[in-house]
N, C-alpha and C. Protein backbone atom coordinates (compact mmCIF):
# COMPACT_ATOMS: atom_id res chain seq x y z
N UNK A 1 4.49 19.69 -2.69
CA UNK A 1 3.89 20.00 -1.43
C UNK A 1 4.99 20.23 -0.37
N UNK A 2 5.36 19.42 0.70
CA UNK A 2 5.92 19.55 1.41
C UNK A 2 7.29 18.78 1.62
N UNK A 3 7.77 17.35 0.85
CA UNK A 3 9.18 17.06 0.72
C UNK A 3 9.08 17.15 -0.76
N UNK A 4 10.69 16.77 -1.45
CA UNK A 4 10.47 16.98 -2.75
C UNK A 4 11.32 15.84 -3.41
N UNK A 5 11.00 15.21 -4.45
CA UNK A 5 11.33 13.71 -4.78
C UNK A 5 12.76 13.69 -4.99
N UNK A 6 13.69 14.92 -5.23
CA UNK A 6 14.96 14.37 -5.04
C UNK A 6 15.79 13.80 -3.87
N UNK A 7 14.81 14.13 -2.66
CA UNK A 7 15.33 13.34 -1.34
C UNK A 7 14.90 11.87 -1.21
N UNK A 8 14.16 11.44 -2.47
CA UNK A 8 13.69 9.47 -2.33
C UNK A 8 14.30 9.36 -3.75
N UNK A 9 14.16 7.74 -3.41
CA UNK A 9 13.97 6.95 -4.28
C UNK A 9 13.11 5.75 -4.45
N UNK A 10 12.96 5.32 -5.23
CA UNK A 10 11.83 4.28 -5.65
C UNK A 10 12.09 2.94 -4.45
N UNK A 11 11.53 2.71 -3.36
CA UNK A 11 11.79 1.30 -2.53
C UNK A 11 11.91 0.00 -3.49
N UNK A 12 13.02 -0.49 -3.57
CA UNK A 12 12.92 -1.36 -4.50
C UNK A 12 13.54 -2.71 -4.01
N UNK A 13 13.38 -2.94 -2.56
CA UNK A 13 13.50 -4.37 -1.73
C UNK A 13 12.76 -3.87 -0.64
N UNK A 14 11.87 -4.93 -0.15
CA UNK A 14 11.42 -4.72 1.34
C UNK A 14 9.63 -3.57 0.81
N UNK A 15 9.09 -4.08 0.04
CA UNK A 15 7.88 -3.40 0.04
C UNK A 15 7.69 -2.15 -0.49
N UNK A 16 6.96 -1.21 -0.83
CA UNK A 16 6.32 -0.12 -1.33
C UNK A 16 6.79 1.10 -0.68
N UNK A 17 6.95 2.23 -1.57
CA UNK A 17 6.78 3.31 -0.88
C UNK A 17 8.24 4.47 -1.30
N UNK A 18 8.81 4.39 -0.70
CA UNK A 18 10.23 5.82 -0.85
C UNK A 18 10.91 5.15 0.23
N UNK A 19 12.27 5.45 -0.64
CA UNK A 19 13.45 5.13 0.19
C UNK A 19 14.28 6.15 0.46
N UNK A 20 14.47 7.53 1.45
CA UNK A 20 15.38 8.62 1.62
C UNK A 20 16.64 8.01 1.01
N UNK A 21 17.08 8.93 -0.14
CA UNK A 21 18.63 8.83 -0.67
C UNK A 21 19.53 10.36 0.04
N UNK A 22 18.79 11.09 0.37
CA UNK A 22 19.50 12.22 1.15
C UNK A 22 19.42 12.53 2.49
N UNK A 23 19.92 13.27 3.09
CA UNK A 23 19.44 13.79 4.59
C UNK A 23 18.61 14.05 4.81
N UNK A 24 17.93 15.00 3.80
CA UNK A 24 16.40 15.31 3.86
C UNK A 24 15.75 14.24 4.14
N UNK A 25 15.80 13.37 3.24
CA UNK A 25 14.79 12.59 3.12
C UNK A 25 14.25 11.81 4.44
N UNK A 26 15.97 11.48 5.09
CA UNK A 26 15.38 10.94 6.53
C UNK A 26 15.44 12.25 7.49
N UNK A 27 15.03 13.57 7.39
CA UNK A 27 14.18 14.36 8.20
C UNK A 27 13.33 14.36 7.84
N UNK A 28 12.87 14.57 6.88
CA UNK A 28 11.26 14.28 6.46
C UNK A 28 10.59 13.39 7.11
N UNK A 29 11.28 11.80 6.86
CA UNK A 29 10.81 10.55 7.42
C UNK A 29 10.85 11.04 9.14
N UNK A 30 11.40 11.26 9.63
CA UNK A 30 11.66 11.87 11.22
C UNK A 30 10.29 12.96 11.61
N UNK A 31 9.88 13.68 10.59
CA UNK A 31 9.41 14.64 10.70
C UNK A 31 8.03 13.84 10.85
N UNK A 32 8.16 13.05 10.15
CA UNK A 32 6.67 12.49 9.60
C UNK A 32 6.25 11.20 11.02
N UNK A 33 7.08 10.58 11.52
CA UNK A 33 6.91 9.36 12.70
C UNK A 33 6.82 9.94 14.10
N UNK A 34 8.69 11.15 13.83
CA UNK A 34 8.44 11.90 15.32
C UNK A 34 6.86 11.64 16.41
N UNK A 35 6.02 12.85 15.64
CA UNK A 35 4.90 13.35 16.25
C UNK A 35 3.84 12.28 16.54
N UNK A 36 3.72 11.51 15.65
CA UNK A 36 3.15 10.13 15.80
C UNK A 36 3.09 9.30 17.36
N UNK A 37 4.78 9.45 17.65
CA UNK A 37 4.83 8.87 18.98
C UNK A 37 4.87 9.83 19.67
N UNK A 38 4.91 11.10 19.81
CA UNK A 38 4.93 11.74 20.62
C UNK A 38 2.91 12.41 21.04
N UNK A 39 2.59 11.94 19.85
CA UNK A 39 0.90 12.02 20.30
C UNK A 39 0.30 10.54 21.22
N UNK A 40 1.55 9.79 21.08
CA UNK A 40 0.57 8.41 21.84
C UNK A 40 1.24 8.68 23.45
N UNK A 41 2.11 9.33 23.72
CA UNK A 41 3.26 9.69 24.85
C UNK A 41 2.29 10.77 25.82
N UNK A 42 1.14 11.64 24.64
CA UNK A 42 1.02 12.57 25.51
C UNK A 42 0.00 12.50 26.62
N UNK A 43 -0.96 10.99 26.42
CA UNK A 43 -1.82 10.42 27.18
C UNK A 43 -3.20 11.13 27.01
N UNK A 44 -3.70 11.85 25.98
CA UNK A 44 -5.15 12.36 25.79
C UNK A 44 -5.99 11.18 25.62
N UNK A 45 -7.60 11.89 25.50
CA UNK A 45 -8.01 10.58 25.27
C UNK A 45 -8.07 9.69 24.25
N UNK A 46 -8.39 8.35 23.85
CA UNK A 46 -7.72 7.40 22.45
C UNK A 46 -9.14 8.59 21.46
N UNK A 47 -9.99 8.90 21.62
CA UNK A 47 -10.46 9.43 20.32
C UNK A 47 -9.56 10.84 19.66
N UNK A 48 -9.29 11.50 20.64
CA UNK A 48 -8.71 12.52 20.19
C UNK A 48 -6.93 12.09 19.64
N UNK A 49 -6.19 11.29 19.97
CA UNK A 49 -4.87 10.63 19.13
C UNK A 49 -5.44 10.16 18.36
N UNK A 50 -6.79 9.46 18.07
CA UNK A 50 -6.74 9.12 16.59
C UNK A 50 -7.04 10.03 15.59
N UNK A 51 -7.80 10.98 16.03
CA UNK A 51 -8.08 11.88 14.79
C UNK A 51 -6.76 12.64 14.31
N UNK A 52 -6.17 12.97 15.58
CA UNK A 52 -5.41 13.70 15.22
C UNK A 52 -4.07 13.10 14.45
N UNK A 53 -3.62 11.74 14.72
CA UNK A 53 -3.06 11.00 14.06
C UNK A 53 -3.36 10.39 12.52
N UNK A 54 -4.70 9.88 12.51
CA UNK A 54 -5.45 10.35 11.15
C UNK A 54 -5.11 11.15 10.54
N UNK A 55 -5.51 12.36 10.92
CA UNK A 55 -5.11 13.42 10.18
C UNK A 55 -3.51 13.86 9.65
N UNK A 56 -2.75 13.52 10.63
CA UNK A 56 -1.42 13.43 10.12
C UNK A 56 -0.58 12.52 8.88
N UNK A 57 -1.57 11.34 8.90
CA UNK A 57 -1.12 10.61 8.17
C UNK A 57 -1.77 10.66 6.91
N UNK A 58 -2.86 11.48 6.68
CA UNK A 58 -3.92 11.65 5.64
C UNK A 58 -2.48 12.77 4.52
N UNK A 59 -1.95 13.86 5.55
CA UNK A 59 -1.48 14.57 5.17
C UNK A 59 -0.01 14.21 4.56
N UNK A 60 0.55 13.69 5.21
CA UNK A 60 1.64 12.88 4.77
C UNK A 60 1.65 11.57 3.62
N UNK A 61 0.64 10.86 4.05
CA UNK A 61 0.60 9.86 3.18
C UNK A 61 -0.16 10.47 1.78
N UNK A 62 -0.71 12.07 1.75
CA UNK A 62 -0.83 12.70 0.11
C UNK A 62 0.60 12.94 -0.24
N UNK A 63 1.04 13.43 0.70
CA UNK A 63 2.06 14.11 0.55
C UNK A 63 3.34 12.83 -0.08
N UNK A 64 3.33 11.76 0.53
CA UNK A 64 4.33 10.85 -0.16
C UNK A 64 3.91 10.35 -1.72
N UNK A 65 2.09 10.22 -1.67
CA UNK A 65 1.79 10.09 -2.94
C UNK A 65 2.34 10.73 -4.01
N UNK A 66 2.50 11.99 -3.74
CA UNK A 66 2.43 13.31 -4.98
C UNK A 66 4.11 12.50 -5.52
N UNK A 67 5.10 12.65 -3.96
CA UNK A 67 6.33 12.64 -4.00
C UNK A 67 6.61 11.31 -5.48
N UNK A 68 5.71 9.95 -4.57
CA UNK A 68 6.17 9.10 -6.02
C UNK A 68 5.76 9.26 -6.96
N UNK A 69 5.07 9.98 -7.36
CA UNK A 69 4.49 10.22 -8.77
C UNK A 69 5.39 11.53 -9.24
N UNK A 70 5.88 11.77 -8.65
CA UNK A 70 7.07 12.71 -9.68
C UNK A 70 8.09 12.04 -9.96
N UNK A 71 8.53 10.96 -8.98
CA UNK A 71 9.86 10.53 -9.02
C UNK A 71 10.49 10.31 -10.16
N UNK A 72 11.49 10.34 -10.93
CA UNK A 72 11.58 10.89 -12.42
C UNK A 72 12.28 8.99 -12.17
N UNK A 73 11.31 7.57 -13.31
CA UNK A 73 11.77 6.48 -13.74
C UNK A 73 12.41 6.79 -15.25
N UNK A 74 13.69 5.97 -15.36
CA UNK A 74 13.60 5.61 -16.92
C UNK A 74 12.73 4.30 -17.37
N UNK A 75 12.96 4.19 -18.74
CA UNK A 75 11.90 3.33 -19.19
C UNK A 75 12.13 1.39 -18.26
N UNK A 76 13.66 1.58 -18.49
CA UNK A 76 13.60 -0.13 -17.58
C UNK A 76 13.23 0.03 -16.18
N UNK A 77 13.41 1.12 -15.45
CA UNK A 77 12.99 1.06 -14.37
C UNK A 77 11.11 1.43 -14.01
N UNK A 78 10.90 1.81 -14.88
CA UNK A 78 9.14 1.77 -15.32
C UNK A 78 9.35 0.29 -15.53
N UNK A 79 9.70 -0.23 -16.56
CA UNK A 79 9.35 -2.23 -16.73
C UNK A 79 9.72 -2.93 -15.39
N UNK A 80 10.69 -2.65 -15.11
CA UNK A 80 11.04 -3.75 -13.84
C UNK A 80 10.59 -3.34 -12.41
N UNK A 81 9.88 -2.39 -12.05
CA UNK A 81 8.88 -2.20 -11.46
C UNK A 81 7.47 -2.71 -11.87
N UNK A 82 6.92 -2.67 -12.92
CA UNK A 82 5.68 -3.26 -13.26
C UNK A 82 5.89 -4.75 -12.73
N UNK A 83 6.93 -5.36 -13.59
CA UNK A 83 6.82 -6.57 -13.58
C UNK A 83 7.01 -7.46 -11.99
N UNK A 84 7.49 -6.59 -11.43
CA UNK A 84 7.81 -6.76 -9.39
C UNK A 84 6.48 -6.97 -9.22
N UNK A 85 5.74 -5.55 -9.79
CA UNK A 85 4.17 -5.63 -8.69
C UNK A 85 3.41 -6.68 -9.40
N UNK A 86 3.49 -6.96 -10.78
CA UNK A 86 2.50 -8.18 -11.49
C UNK A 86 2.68 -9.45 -10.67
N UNK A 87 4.17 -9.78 -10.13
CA UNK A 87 4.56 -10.95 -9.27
C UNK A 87 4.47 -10.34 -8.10
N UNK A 88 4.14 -9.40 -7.53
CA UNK A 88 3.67 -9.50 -5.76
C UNK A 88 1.98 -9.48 -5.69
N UNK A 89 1.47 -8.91 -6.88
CA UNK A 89 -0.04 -9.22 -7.32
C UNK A 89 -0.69 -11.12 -7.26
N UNK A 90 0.22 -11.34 -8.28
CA UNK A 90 -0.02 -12.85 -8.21
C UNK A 90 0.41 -13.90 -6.95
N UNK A 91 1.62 -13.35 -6.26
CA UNK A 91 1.73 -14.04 -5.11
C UNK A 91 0.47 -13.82 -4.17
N UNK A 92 0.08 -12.34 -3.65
CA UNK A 92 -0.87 -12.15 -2.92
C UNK A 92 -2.30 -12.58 -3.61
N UNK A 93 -2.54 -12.42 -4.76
CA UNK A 93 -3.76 -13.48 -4.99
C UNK A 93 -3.70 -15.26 -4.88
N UNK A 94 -2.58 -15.60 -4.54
CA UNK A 94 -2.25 -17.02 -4.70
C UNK A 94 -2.79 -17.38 -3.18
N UNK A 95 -1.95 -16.44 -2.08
CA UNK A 95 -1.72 -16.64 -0.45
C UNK A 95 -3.43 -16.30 -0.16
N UNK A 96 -4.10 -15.28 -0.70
CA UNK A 96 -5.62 -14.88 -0.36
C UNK A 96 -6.44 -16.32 -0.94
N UNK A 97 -5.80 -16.90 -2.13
CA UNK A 97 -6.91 -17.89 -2.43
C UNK A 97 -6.68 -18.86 -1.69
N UNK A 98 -5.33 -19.65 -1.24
CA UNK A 98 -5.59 -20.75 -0.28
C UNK A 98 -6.17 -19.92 1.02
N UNK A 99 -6.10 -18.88 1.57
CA UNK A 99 -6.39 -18.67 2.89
C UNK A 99 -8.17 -19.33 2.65
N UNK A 100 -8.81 -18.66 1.66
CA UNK A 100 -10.24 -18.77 1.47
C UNK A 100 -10.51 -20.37 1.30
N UNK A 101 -9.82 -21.18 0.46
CA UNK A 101 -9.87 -22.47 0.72
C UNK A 101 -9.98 -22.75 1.68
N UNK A 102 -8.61 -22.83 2.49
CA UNK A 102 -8.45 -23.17 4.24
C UNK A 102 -9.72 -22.57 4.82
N UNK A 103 -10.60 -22.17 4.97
CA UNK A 103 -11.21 -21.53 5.51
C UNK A 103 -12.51 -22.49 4.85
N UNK A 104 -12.97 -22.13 3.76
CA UNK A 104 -14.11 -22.85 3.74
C UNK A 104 -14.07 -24.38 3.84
N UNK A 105 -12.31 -25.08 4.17
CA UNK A 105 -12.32 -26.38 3.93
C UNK A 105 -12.09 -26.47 5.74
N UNK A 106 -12.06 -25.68 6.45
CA UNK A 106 -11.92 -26.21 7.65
C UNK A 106 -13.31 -25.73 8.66
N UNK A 107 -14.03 -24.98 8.09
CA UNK A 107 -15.34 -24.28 8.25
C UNK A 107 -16.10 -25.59 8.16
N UNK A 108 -16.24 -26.03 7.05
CA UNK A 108 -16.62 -27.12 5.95
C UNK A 108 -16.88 -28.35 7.14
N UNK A 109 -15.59 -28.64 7.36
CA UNK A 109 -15.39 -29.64 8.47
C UNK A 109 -16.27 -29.85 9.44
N UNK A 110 -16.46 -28.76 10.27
CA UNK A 110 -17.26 -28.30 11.61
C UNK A 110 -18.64 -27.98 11.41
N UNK A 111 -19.07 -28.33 9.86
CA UNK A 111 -20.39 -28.14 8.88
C UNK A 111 -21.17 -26.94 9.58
N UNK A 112 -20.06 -25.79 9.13
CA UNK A 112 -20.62 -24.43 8.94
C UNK A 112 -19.30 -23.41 7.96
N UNK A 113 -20.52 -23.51 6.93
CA UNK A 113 -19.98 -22.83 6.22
C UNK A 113 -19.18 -21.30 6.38
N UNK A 114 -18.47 -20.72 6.56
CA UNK A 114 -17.96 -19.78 6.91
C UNK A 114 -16.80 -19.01 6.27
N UNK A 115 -16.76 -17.86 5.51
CA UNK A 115 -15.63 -17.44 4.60
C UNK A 115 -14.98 -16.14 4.84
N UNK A 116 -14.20 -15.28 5.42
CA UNK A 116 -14.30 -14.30 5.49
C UNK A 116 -14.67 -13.38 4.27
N UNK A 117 -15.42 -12.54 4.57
CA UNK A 117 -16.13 -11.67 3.14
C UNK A 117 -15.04 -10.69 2.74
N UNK A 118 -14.47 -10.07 3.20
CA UNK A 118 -13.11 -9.05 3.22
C UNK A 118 -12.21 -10.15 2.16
N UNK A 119 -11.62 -11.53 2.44
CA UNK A 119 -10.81 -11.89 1.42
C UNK A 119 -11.63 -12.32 -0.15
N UNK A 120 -13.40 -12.46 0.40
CA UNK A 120 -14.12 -13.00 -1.44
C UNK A 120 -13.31 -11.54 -1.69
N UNK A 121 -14.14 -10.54 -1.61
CA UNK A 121 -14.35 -9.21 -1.76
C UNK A 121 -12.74 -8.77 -2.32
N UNK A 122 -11.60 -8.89 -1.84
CA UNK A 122 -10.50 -8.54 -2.13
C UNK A 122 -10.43 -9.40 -3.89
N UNK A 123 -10.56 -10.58 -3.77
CA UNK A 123 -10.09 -11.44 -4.93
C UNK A 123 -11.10 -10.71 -6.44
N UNK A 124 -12.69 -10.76 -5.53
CA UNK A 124 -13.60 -9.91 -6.77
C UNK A 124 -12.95 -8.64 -7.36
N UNK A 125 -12.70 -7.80 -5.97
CA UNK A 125 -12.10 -6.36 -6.35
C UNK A 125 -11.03 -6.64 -7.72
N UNK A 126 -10.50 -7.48 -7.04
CA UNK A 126 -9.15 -7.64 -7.75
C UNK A 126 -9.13 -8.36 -9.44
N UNK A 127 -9.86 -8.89 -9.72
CA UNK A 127 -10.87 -9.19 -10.98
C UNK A 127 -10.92 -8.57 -11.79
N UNK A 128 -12.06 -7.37 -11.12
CA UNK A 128 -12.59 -6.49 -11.58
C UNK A 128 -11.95 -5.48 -12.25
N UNK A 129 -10.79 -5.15 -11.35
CA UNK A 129 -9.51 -4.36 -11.73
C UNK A 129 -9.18 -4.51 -12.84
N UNK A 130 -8.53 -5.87 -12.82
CA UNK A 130 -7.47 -6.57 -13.98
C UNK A 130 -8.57 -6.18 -14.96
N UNK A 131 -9.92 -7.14 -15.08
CA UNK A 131 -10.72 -6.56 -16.41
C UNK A 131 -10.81 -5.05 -16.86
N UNK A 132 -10.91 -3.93 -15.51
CA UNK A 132 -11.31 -2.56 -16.26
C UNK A 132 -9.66 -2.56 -16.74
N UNK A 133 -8.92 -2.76 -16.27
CA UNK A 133 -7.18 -2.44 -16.89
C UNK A 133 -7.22 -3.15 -18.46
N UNK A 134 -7.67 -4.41 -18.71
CA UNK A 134 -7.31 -4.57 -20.09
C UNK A 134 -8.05 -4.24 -21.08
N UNK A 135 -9.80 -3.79 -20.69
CA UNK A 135 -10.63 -3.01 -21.38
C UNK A 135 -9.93 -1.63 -21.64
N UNK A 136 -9.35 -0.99 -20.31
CA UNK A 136 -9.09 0.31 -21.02
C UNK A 136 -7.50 0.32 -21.69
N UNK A 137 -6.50 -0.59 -21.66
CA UNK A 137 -5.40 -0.57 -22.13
C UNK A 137 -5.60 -1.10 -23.77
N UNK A 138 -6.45 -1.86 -23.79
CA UNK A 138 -6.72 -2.25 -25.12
C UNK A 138 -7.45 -1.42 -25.95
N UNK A 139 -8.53 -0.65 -25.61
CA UNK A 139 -8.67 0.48 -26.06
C UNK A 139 -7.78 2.02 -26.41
N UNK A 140 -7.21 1.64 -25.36
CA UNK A 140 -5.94 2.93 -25.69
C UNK A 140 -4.67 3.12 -26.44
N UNK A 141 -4.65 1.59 -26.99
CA UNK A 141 -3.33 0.87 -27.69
C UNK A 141 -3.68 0.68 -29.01
């Protein structure tokens, strides 16, 4: 589409996403934030910066998709990426399940039950996942 994966590389400290290894890459990144602040600078009204910011980021954030999915891994760097996100998976299901504890144990307290539905809902999602992943990996193996 519009950058091309030899200007990233795989972010591999500090979270998800592409890391510019060339010049390009941080014009691209420039290209892509620039306008961002320069739509909140220009003072329209907040519905019209969001769409239009929306929309920028709809376009970009395909556009970075495509980028990591070309990014050419070898095979250890395919494994030691998996195995990063299996342990930032399990940390963030660890930090979501006490939050939901804390929550129904301090809710609990004040005898009203209360849970946020967004973190059940994340942990179910997240379940659900893992099961369709080993139904279809085990089938495919």
């Amino acid at each position: 589409m519009l950058g091309k994966p030899e200007w990233f590389q795989r972010r591999k400290y500090g979270g998800w996403g592409l890391t510019p290894k060339t010049w390009q890459g941080w014009l691209y990144i420039l290209v892509i934030i620039a306008p961002l602040f320069v739509l909140q600078m220009l003072g329209a009204n907040g519905e019209t910066i969001f769409a239009a910011n929306l929309a920028w980021i709809l376009v970009f954030g395909t556009d970075m998709l495509d980028i990591m999915r070309k990014l050419k891994k070898d095979e250890r760097e395919t494994q030691i990426e998996a195995m990063a996100e299996r342990n930032s998976a399990w940390a963030m299901v660890a930090i979501i399940a006490i939050g939901v504890g804390y929550q129904a144990a301090s809710s609990a307290a004040s005898q009203t039950l209360q849970v946020d539905p967004f973190l059940i809902a994340a942990l179910i999602a997240g379940a659900l996942v893992k099961a369709a992943s080993n139904i279809h990996l085990e089938r495919k193996m």
